[in-house]
C-alpha atoms as a PDB file:
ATOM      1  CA  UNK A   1       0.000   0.000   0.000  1.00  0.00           C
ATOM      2  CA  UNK A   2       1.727   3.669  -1.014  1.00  0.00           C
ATOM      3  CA  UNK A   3       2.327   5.686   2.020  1.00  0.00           C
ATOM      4  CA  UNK A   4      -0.402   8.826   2.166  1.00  0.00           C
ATOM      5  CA  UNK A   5       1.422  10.543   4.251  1.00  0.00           C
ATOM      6  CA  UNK A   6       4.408  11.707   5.882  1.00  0.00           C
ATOM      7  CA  UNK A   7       5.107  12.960   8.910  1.00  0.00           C
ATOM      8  CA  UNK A   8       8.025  14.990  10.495  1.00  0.00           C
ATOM      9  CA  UNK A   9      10.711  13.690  12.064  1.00  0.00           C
ATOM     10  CA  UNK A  10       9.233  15.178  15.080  1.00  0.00           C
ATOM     11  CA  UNK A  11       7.035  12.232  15.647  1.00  0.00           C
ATOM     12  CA  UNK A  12       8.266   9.912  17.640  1.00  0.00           C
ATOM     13  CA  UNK A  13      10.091  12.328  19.472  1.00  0.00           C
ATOM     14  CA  UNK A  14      11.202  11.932  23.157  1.00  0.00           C
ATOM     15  CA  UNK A  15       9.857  15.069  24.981  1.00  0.00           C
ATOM     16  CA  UNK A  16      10.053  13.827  28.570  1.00  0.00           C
ATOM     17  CA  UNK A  17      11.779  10.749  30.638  1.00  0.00           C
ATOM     18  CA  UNK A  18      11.461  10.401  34.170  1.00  0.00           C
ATOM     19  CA  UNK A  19      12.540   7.026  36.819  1.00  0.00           C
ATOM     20  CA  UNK A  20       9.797   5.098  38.617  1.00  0.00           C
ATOM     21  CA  UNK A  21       6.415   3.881  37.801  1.00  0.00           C
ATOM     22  CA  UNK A  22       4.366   7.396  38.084  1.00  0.00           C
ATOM     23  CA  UNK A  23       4.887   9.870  35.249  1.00  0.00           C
ATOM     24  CA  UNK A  24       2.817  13.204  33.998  1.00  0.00           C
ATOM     25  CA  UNK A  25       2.894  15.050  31.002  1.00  0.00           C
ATOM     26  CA  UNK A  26       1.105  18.773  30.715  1.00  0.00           C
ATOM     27  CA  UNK A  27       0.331  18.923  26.906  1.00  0.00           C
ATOM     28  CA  UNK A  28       0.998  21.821  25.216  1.00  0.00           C
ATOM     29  CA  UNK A  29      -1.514  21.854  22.804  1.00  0.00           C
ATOM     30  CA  UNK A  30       1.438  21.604  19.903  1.00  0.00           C
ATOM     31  CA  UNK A  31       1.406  17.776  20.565  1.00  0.00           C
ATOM     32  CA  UNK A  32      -0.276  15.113  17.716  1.00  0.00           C
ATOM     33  CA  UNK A  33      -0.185  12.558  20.104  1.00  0.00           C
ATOM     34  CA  UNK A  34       1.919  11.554  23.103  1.00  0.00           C
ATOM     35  CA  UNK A  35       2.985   8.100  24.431  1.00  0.00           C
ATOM     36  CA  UNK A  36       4.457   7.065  27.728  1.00  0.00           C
ATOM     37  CA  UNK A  37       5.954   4.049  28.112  1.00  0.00           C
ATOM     38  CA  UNK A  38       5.481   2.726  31.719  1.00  0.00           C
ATOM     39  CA  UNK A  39       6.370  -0.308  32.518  1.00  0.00           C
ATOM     40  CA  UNK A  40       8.877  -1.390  35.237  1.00  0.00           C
ATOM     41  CA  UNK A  41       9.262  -4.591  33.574  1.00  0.00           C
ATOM     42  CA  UNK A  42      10.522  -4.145  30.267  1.00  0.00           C
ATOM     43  CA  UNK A  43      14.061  -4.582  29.392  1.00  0.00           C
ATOM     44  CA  UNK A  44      16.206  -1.966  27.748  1.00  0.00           C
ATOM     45  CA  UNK A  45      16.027  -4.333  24.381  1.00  0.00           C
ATOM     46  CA  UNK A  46      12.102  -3.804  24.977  1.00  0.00           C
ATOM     47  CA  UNK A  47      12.112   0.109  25.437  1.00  0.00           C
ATOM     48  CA  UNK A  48      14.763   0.288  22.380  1.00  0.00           C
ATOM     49  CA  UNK A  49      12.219  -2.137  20.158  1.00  0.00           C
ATOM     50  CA  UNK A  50       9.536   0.269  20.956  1.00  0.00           C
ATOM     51  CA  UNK A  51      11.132   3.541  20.461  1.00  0.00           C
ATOM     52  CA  UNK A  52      12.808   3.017  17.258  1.00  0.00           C
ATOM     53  CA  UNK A  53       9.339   1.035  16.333  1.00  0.00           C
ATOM     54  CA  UNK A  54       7.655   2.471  13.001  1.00  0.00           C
ATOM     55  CA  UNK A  55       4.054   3.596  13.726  1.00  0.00           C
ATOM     56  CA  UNK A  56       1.746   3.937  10.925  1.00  0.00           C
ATOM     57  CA  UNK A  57      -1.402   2.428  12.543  1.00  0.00           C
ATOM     58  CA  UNK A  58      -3.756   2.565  15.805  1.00  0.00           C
ATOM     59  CA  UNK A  59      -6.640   0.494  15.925  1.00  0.00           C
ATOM     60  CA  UNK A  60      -8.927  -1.822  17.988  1.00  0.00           C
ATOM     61  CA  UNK A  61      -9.529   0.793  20.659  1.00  0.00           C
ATOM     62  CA  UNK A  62     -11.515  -0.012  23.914  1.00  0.00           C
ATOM     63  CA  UNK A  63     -12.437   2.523  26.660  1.00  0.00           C
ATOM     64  CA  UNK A  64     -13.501   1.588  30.285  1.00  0.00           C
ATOM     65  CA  UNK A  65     -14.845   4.352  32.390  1.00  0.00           C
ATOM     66  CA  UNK A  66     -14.932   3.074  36.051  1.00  0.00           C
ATOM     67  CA  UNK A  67     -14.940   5.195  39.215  1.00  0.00           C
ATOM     68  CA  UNK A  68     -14.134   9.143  36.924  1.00  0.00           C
ATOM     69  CA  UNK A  69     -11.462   8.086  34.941  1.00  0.00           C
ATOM     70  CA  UNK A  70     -11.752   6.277  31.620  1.00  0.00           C
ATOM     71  CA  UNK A  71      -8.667   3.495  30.444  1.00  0.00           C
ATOM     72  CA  UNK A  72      -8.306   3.579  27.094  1.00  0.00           C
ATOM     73  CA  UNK A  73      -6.295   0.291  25.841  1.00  0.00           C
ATOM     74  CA  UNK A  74      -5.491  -0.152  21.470  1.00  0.00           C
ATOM     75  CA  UNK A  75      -2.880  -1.655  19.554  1.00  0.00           C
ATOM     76  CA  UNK A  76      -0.068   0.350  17.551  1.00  0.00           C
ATOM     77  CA  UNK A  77       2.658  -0.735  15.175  1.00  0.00           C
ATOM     78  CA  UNK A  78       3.357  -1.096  11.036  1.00  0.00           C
ATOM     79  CA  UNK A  79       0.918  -3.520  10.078  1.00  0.00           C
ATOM     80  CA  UNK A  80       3.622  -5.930   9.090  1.00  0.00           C
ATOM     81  CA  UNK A  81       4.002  -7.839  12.163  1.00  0.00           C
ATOM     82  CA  UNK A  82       5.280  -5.401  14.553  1.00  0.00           C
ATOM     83  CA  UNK A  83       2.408  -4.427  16.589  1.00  0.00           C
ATOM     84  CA  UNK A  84       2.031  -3.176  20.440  1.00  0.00           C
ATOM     85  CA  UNK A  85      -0.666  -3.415  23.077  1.00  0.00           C
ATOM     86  CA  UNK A  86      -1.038   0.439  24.899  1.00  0.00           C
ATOM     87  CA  UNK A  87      -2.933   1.657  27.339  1.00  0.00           C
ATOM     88  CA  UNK A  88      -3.629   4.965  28.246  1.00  0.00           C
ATOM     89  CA  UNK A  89      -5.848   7.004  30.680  1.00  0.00           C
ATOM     90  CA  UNK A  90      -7.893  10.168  30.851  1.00  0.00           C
ATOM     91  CA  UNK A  91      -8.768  11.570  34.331  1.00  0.00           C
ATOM     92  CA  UNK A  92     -12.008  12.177  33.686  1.00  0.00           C
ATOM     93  CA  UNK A  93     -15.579  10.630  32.311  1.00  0.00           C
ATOM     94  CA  UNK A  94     -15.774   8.842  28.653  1.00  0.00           C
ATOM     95  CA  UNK A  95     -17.881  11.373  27.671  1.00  0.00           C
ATOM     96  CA  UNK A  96     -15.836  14.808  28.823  1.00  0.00           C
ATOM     97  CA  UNK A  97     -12.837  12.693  26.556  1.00  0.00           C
ATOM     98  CA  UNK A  98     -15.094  11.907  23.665  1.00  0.00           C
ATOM     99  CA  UNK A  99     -16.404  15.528  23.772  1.00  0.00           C
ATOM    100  CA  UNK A 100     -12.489  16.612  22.852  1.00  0.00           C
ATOM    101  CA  UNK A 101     -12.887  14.691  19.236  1.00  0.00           C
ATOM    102  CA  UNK A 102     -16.913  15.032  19.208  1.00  0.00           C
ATOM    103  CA  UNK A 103     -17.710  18.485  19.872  1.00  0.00           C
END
């Protein structure tokens, strides 16, 4: 399939890294999306395999909204074979994040 489009290097970026298991990000509203990876558990072959990772595609998105905050979980990768469970989390209702794409 011919690529539709490209983006700058500027995705993929690293625009924060912090130690531990708890980590915040204040967007700046310049952002097209941000990731965190989070897990205590990975190796450093892991974290390398997912940063230098090519990411064309994010699908099969679920949302669970339980006690004000919603978990968002989806998969990300090429489409070839190198594809990546996520999760991510909004502090807030389904609907107050929905209402950010669905105004």
């Amino acid at each position: 399939m011919p690529v539709t489009q490209r983006y700058t290097d500027d995705v993929g970026k690293v625009l924060a890294t912090v130690q531990g298991v708890r980590a915040t990000y204040r967007l700046t509203g310049e952002e097209l999306f941000v990731r965190a990876v989070a897990n205590p558990n990975l190796t450093d072959g892991h974290r390398k395999l997912i940063a230098g990772a090519l990411d064309v595609n994010n699908s099969d998105v679920d949302f669970c909204e339980y006690r004000g905050r919603t978990d968002i979980t989806y998969s990300w990768g090429n489409q070839q074979g190198t594809e990546f469970l996520a999760k991510a989390v909004h502090d807030g209702s389904l609907a107050n994040f929905l209402k950010g794409f669905f105004p």
